[in-house]
N, C-alpha and C. Protein backbone atom coordinates (compact mmCIF):
# COMPACT_ATOMS: atom_id res chain seq x y z
N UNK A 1 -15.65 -36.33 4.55
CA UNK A 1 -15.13 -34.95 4.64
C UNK A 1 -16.27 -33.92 4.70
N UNK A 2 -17.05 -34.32 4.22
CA UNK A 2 -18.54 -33.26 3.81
C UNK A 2 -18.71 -33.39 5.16
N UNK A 3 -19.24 -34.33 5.58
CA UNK A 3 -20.14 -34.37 7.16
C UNK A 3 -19.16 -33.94 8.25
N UNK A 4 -18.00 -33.97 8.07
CA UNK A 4 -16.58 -32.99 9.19
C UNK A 4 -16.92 -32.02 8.99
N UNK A 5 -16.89 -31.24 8.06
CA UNK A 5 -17.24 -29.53 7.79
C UNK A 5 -18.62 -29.07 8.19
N UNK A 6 -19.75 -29.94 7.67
CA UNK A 6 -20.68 -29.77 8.52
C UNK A 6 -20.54 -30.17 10.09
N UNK A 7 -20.07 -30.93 10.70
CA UNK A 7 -20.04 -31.14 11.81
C UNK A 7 -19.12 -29.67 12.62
N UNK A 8 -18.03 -29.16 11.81
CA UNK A 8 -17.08 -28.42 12.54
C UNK A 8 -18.07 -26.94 12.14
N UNK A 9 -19.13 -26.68 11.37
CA UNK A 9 -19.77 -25.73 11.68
C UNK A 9 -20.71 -25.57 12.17
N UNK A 10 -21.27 -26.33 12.82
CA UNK A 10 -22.23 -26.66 14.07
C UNK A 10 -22.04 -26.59 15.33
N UNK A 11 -20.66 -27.02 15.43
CA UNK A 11 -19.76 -26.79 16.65
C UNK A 11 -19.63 -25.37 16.84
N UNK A 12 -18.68 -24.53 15.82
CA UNK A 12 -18.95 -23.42 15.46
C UNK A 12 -20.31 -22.87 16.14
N UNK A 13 -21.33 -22.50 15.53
CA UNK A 13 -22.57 -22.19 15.68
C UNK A 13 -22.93 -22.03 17.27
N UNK A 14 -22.63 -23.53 17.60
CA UNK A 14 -22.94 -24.14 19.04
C UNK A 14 -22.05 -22.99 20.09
N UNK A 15 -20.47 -22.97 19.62
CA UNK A 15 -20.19 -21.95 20.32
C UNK A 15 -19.58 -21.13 20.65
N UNK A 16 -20.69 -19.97 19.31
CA UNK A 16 -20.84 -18.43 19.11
C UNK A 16 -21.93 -18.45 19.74
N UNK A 17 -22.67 -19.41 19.96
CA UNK A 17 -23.95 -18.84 20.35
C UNK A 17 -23.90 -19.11 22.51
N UNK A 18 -23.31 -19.78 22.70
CA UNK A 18 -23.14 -20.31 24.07
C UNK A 18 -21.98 -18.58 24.36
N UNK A 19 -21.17 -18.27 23.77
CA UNK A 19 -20.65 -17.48 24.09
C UNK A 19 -21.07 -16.05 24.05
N UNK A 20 -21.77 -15.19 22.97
CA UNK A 20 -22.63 -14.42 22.93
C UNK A 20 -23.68 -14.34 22.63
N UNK A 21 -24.78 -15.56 23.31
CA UNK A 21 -26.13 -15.58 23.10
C UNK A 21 -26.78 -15.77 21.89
N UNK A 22 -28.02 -16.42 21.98
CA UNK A 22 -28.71 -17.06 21.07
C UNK A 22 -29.78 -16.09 20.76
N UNK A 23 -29.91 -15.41 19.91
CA UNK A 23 -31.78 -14.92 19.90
C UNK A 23 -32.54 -15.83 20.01
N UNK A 24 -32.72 -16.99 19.81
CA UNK A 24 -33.49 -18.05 20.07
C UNK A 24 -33.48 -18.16 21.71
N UNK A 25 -32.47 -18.13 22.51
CA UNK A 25 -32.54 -18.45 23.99
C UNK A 25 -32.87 -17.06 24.69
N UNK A 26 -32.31 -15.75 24.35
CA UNK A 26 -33.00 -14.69 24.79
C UNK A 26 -33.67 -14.21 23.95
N UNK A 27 -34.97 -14.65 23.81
CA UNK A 27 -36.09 -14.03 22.81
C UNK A 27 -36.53 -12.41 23.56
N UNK A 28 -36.87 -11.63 23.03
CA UNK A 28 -38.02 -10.56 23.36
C UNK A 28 -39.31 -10.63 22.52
N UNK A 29 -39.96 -10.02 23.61
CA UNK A 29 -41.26 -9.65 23.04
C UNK A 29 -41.18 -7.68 22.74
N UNK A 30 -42.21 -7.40 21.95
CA UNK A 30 -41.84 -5.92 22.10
C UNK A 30 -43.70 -5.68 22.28
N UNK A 31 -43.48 -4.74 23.19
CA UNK A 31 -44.81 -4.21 24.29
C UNK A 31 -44.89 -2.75 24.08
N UNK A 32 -45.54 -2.29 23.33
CA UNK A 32 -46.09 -0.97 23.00
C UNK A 32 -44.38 -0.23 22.63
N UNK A 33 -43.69 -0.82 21.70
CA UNK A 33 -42.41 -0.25 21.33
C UNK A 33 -41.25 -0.64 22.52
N UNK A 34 -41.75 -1.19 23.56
CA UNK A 34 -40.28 -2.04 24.30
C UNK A 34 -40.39 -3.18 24.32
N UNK A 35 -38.73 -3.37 24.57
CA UNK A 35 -38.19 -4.29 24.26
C UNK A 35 -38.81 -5.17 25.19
N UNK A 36 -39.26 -6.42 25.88
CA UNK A 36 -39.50 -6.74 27.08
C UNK A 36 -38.61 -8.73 26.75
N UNK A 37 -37.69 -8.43 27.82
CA UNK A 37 -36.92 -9.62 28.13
C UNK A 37 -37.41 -10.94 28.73
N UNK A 38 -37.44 -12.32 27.84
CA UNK A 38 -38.19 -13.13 28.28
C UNK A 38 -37.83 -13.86 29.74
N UNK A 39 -36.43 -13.28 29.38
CA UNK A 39 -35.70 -13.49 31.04
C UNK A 39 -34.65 -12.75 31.51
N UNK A 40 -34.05 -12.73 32.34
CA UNK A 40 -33.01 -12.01 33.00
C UNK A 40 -32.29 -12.49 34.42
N UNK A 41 -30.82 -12.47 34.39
CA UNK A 41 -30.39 -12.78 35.52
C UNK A 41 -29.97 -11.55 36.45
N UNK A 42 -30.48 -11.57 37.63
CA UNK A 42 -30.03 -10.68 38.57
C UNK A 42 -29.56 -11.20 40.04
N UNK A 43 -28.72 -10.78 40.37
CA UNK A 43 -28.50 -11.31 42.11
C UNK A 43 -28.07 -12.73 41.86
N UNK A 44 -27.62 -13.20 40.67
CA UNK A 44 -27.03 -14.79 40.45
C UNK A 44 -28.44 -15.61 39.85
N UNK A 45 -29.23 -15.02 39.87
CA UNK A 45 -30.82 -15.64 39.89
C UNK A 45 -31.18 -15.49 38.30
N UNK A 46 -31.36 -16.64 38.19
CA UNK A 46 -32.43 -16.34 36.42
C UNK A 46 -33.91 -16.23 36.60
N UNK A 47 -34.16 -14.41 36.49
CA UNK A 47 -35.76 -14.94 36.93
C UNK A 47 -36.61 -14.91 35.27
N UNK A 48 -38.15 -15.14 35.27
CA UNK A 48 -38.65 -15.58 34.11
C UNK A 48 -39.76 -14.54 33.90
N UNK A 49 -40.09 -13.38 32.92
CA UNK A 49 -41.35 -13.32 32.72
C UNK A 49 -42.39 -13.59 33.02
N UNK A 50 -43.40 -13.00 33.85
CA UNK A 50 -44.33 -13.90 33.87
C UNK A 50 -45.43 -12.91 33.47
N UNK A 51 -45.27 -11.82 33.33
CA UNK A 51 -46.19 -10.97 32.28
C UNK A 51 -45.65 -9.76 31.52
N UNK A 52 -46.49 -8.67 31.01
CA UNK A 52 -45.87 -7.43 30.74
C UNK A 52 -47.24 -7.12 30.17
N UNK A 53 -47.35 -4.98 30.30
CA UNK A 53 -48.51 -4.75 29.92
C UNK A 53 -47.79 -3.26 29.32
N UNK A 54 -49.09 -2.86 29.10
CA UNK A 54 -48.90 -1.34 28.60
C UNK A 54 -50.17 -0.40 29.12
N UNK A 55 -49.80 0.32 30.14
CA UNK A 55 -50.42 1.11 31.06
C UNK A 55 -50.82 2.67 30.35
N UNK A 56 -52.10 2.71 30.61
CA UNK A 56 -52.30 3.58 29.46
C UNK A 56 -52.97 4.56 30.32
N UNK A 57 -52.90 6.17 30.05
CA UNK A 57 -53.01 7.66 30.59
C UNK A 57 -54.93 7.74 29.59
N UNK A 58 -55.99 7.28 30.17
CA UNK A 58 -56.80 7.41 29.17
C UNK A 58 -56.53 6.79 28.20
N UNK A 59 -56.56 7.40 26.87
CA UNK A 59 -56.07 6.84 25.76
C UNK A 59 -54.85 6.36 25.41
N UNK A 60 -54.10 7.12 26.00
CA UNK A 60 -52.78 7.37 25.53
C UNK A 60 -51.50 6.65 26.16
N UNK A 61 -50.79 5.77 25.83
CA UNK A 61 -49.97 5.05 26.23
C UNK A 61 -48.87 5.35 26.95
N UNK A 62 -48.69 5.25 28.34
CA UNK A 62 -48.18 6.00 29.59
C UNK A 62 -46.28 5.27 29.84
N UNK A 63 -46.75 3.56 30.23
CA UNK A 63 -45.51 3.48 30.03
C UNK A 63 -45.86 1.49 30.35
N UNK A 64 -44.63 1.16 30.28
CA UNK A 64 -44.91 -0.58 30.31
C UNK A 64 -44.21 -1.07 31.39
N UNK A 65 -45.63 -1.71 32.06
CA UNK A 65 -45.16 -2.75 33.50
C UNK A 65 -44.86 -3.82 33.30
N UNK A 66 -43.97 -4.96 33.57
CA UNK A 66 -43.23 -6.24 33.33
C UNK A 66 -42.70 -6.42 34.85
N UNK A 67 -43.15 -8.33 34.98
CA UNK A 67 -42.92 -8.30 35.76
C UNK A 67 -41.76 -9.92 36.21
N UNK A 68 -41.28 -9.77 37.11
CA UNK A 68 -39.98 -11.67 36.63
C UNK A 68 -39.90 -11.96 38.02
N UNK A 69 -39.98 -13.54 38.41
CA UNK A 69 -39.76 -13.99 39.50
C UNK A 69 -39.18 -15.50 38.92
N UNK A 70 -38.66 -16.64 39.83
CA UNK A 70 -38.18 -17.27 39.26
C UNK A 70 -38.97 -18.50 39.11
N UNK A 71 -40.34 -18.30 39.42
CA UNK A 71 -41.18 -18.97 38.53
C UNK A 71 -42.45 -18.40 38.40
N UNK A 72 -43.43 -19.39 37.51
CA UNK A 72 -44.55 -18.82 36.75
C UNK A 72 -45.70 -18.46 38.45
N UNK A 73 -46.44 -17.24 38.31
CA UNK A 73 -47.61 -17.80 39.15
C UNK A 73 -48.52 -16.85 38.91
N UNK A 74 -49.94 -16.86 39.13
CA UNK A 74 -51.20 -16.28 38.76
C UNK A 74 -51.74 -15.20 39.63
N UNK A 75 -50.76 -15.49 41.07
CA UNK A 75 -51.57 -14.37 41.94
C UNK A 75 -50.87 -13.93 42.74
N UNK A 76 -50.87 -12.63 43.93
CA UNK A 76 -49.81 -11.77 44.38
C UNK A 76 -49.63 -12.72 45.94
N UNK A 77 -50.64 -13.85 46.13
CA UNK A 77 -49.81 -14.69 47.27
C UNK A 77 -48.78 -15.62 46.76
N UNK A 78 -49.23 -16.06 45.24
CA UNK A 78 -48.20 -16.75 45.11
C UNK A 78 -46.84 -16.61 44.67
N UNK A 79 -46.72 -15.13 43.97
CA UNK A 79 -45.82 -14.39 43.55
C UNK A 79 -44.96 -13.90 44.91
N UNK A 80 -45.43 -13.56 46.54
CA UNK A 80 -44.53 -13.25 47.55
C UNK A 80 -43.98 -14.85 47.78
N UNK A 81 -44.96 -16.00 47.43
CA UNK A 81 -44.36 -17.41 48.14
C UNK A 81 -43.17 -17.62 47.11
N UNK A 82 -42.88 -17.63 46.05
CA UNK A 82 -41.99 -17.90 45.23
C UNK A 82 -40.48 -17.14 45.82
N UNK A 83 -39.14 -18.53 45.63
CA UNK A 83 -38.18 -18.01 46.24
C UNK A 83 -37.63 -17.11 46.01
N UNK A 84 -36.54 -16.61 46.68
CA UNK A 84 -34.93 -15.39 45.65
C UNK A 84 -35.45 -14.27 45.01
N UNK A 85 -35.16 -13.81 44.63
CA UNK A 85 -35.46 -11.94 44.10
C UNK A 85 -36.72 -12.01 43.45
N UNK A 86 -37.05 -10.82 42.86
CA UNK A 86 -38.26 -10.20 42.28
C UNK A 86 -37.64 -9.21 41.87
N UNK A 87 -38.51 -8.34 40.53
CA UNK A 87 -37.97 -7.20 39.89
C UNK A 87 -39.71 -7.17 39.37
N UNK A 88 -39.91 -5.95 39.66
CA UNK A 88 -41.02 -5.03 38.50
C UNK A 88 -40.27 -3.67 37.45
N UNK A 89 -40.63 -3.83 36.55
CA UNK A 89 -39.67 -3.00 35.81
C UNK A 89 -40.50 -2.13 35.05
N UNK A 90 -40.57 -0.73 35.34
CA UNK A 90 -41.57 0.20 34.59
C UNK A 90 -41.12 0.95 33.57
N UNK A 91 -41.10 0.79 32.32
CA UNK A 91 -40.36 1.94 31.25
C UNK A 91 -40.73 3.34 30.41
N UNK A 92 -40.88 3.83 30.74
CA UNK A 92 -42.07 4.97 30.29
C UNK A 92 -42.18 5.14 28.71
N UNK A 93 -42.98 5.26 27.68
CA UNK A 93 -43.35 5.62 26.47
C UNK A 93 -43.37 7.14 26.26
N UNK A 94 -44.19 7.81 27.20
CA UNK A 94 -43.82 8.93 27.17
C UNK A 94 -43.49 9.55 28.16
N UNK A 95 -43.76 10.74 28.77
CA UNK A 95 -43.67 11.47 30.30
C UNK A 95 -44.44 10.69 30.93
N UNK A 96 -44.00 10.54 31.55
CA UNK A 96 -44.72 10.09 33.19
C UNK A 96 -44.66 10.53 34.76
N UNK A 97 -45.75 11.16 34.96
CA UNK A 97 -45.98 11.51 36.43
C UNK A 97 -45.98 10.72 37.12
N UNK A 98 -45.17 10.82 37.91
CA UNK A 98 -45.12 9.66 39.47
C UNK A 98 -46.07 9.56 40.50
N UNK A 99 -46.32 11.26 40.30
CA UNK A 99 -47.45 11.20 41.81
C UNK A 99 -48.23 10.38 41.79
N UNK A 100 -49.22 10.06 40.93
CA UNK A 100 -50.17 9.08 40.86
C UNK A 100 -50.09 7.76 41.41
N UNK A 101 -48.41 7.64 41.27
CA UNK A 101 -48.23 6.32 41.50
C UNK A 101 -47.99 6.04 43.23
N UNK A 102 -47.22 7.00 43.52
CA UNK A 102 -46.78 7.39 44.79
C UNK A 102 -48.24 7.14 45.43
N UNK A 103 -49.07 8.40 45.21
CA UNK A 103 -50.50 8.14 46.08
C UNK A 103 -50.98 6.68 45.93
N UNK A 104 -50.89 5.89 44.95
CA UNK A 104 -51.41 5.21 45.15
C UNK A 104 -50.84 3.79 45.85
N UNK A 105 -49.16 3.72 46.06
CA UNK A 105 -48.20 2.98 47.21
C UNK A 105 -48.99 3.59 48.08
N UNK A 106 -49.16 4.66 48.61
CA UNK A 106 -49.85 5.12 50.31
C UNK A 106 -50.47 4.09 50.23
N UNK A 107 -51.53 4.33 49.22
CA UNK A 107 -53.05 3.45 49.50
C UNK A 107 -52.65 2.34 49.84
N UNK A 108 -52.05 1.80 49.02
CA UNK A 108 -51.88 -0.01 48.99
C UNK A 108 -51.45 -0.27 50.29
N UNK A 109 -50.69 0.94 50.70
CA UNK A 109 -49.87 0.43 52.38
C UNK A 109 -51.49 0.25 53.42
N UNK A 110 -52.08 1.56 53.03
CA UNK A 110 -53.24 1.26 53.68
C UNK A 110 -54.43 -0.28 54.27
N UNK A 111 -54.03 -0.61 52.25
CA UNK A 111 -54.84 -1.59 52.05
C UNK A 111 -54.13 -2.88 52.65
N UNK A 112 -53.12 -2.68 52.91
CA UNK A 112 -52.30 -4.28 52.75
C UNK A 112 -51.65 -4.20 54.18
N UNK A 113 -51.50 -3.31 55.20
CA UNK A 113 -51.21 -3.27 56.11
C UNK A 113 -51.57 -3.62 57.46
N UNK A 114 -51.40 -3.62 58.57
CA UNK A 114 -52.21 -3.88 59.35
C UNK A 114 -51.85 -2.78 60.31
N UNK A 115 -52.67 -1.83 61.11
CA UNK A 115 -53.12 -0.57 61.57
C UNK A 115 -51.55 -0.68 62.78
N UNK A 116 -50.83 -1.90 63.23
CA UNK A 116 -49.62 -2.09 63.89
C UNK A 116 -48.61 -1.80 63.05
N UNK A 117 -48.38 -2.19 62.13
CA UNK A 117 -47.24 -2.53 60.99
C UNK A 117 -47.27 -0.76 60.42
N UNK A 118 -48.38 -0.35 60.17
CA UNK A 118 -48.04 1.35 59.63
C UNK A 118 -47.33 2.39 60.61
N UNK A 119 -47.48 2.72 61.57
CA UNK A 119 -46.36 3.29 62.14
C UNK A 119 -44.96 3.20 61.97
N UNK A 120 -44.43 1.90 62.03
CA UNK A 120 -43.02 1.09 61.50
C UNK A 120 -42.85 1.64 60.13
N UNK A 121 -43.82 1.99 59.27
CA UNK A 121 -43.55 1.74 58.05
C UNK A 121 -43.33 3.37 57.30
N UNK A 122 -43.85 3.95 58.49
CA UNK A 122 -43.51 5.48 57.92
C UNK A 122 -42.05 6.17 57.11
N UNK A 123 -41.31 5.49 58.15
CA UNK A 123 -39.91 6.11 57.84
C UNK A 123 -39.60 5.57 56.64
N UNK A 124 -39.83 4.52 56.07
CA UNK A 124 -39.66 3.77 54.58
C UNK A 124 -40.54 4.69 53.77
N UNK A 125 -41.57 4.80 53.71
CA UNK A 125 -42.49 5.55 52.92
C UNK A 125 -42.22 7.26 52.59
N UNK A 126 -42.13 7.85 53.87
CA UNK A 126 -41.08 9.09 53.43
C UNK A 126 -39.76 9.00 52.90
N UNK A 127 -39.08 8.53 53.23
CA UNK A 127 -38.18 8.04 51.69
C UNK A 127 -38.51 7.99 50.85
N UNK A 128 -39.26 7.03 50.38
CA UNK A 128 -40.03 6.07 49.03
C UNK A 128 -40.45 7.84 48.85
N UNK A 129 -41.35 8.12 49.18
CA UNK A 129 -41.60 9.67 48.91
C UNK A 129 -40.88 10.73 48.19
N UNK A 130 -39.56 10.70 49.27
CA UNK A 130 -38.24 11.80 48.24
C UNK A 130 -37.89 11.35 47.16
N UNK A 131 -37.84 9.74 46.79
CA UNK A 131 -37.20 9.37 45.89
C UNK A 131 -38.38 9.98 44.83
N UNK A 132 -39.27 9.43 44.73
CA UNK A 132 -40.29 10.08 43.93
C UNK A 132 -40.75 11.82 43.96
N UNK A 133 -40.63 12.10 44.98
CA UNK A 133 -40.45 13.75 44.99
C UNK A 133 -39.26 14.26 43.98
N UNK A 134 -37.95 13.57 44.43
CA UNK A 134 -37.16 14.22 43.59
C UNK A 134 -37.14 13.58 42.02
N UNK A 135 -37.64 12.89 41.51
CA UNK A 135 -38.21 12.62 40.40
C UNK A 135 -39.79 12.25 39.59
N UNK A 136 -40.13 13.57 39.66
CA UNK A 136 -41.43 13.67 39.69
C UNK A 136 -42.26 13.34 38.17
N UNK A 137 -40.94 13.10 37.27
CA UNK A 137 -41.09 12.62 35.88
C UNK A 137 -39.89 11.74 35.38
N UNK A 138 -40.49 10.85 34.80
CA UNK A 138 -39.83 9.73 33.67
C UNK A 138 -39.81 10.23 32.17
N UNK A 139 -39.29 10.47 32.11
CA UNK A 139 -38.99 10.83 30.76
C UNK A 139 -38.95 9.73 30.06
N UNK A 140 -39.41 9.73 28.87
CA UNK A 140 -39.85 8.56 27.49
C UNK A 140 -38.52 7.43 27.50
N UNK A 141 -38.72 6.43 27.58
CA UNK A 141 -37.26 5.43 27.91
C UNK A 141 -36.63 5.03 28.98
N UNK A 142 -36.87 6.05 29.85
CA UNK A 142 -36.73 6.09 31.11
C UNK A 142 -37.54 4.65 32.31
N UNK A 143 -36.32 4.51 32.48
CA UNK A 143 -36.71 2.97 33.36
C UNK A 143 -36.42 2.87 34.69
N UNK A 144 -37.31 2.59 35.62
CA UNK A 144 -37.27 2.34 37.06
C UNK A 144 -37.85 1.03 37.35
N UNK A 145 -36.73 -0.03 37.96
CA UNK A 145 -36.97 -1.05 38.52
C UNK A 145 -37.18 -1.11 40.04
N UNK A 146 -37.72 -2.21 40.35
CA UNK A 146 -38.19 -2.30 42.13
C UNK A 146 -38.11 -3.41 42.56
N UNK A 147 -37.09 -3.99 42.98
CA UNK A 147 -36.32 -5.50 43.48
C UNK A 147 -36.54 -5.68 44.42
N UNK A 148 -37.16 -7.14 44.52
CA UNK A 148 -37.27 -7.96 45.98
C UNK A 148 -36.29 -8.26 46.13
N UNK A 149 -34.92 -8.37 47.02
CA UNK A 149 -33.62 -9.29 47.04
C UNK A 149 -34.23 -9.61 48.92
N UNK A 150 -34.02 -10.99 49.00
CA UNK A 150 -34.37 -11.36 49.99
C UNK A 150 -33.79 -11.05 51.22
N UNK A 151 -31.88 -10.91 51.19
CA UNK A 151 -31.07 -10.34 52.27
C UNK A 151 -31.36 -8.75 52.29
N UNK A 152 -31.56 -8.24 51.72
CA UNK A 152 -31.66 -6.97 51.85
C UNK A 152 -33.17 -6.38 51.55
N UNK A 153 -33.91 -6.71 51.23
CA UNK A 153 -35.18 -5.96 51.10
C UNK A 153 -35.76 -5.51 49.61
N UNK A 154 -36.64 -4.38 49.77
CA UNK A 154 -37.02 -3.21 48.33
C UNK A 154 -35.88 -2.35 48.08
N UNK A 155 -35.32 -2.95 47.14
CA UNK A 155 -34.38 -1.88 46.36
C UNK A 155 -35.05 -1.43 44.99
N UNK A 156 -35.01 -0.10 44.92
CA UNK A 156 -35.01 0.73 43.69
C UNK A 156 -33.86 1.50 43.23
N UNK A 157 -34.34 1.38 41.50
CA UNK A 157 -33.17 1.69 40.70
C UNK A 157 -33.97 2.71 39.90
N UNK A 158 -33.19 3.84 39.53
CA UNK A 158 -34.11 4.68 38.22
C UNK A 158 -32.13 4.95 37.35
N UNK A 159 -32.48 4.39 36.16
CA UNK A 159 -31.66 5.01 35.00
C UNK A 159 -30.80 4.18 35.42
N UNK A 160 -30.99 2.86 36.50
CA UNK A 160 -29.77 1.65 36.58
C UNK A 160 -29.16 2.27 37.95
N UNK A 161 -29.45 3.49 38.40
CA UNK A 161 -28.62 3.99 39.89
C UNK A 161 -29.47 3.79 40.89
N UNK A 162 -29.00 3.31 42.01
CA UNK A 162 -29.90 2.85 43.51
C UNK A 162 -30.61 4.05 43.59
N UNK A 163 -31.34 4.31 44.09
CA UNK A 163 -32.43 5.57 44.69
C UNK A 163 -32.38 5.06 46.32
N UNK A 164 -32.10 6.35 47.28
CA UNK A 164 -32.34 5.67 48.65
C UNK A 164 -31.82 4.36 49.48
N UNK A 165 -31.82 3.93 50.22
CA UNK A 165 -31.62 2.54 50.67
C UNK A 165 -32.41 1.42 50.54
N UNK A 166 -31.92 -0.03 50.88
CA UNK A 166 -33.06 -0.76 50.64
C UNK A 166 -33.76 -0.72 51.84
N UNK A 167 -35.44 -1.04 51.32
CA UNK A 167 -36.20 -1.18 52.41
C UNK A 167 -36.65 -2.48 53.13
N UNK A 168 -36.09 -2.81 54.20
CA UNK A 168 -36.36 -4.14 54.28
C UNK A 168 -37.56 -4.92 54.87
N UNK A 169 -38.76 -3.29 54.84
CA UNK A 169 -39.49 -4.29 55.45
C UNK A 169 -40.20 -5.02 54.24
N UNK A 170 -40.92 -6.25 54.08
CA UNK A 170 -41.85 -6.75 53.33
C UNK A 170 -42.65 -6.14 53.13
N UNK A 171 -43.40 -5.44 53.65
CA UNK A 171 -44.93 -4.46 53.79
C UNK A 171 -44.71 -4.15 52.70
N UNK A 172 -43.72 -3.17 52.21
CA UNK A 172 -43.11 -2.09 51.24
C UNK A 172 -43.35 -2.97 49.82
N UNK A 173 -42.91 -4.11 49.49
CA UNK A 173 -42.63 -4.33 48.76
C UNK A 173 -44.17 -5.24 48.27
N UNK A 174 -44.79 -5.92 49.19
CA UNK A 174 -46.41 -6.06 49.33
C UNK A 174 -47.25 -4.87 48.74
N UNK A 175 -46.71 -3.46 49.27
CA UNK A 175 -47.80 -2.36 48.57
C UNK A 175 -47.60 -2.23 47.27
N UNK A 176 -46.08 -1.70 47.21
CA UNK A 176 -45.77 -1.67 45.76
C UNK A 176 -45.90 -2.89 44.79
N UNK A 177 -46.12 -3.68 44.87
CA UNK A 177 -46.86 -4.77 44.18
C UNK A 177 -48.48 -4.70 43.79
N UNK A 178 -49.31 -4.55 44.68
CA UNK A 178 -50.17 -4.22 45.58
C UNK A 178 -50.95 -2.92 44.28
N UNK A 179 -49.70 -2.17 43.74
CA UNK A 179 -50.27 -0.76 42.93
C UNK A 179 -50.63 -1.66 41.59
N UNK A 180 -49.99 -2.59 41.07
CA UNK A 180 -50.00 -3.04 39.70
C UNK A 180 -50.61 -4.04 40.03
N UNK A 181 -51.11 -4.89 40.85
CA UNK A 181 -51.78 -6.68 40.79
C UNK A 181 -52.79 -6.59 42.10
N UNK A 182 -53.23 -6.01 42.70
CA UNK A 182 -53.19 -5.71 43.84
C UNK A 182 -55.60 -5.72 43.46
N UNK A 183 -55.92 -5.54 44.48
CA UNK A 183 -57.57 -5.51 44.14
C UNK A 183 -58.21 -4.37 43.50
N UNK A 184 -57.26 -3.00 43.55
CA UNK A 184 -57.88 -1.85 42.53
C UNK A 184 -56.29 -1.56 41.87
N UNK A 185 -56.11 -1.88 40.82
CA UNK A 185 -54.98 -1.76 40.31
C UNK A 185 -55.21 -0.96 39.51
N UNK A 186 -53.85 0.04 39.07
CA UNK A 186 -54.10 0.98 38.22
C UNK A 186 -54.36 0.51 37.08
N UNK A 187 -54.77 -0.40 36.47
CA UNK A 187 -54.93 -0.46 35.10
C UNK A 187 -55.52 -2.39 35.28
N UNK A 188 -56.76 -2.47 34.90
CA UNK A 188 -57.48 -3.94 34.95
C UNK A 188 -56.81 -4.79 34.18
N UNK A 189 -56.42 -4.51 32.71
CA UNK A 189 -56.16 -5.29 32.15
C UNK A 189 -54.51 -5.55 32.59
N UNK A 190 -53.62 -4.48 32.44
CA UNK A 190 -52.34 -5.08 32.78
C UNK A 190 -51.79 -5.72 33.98
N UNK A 191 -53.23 -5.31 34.85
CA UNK A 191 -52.67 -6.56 35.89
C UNK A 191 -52.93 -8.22 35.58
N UNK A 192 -53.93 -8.13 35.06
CA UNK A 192 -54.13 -9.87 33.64
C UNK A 192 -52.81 -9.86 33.50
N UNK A 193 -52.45 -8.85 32.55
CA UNK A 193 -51.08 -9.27 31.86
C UNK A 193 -50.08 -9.45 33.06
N UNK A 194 -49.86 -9.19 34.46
CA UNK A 194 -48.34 -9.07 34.87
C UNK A 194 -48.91 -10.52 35.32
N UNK A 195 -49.63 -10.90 36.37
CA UNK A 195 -50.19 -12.26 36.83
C UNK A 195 -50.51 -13.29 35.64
N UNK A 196 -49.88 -12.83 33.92
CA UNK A 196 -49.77 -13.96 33.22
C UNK A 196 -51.04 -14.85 32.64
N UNK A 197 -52.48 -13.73 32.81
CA UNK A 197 -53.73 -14.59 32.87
C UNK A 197 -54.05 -13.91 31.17
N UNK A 198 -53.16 -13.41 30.35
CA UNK A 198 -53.52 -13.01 28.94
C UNK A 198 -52.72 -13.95 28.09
């Protein structure tokens, strides 16, 4: 009788936890005061962590890059070869200016483009532009994601709502990568951290 009751609260256990999650199976880490998810399903896809940093204004702690694909990899060729979606997810700590970031997507298009492919790529980029024009600050908590979905392209989200259309070319989603992991990245160390090398 003892080992039934233990057995029927194990079962139990087994599933409360299959039904509303395990902290043990969705662990977080917490990254300069966020929450950062060791995984997440999007688009049907479970993708995985494979870094997270905390991007810092000078001294002062700006906001946290995290990044999930649906498997582990060390570098931004192997992160486009990996299948099904992508998400970079930026959460701000405090205010955050966009421009910086914006100028520095131009660049990356620059850098990562080829002098054919930029013409094509204008009309995406002035977009990408308004969206960031018309939100020229993140406010503290404030979260903007940037999804690879393979049928459809670069989709962005700010506050969980689409921004703009998706962009389907690859280029787009190469630069904006390109700003955080990329050969002059805004911040040395958190690109270690998103490519998983900390």
């Amino acid at each position: 009788m003892i080992f039934t009751n233990k057995l029927l609260k194990l079962l139990l256990l087994a599933t409360t936890a299959l039904l509303w999650g395990s902290p043990v199976l969705s662990a977080t880490l917490d990254v300069g005061g966020v929450k950062v998810e060791e995984s997440l399903t999007i688009y049907n896809n479970t993708l995985l962590l494979n870094g997270a940093g905390l991007v810092s204004n000078g001294k002062a702690p700006s906001y946290v890059a995290q990044i999930y694909a649906k498997q582990k990899f060390k570098t931004l060729d192997e992160l486009f070869a990996v299948p099904g979606p992508k998400r970079l997810v930026l959460t701000a700590v405090k205010e955050v200016d966009t421009g910086p970031i914006v100028k520095m997507f131009n660049r990356s298009v620059d850098e990562t483009a080829g002098k054919s492919d930029r013409a094509k790529l204008i009309p995406g980029l002035m977009s990408i532009g308004e969206i960031f024009k018309a939100n020229r600050v993140l406010k503290p908590g404030e979260v903007m994601t940037l999804d690879w979905v393979p049928i459809s392209g670069l989709v962005i989200y700010l506050g969980g709502k689409l921004q703009g259309q998706p962009y389907r070319d690859a280029e787009l989603f190469r630069a904006a990568m390109w700003v955080w992991m990329g050969d002059f990245p805004v911040d040395a160390k958190v690109k270690d951290a998103l490519l998983g090398r900390m």
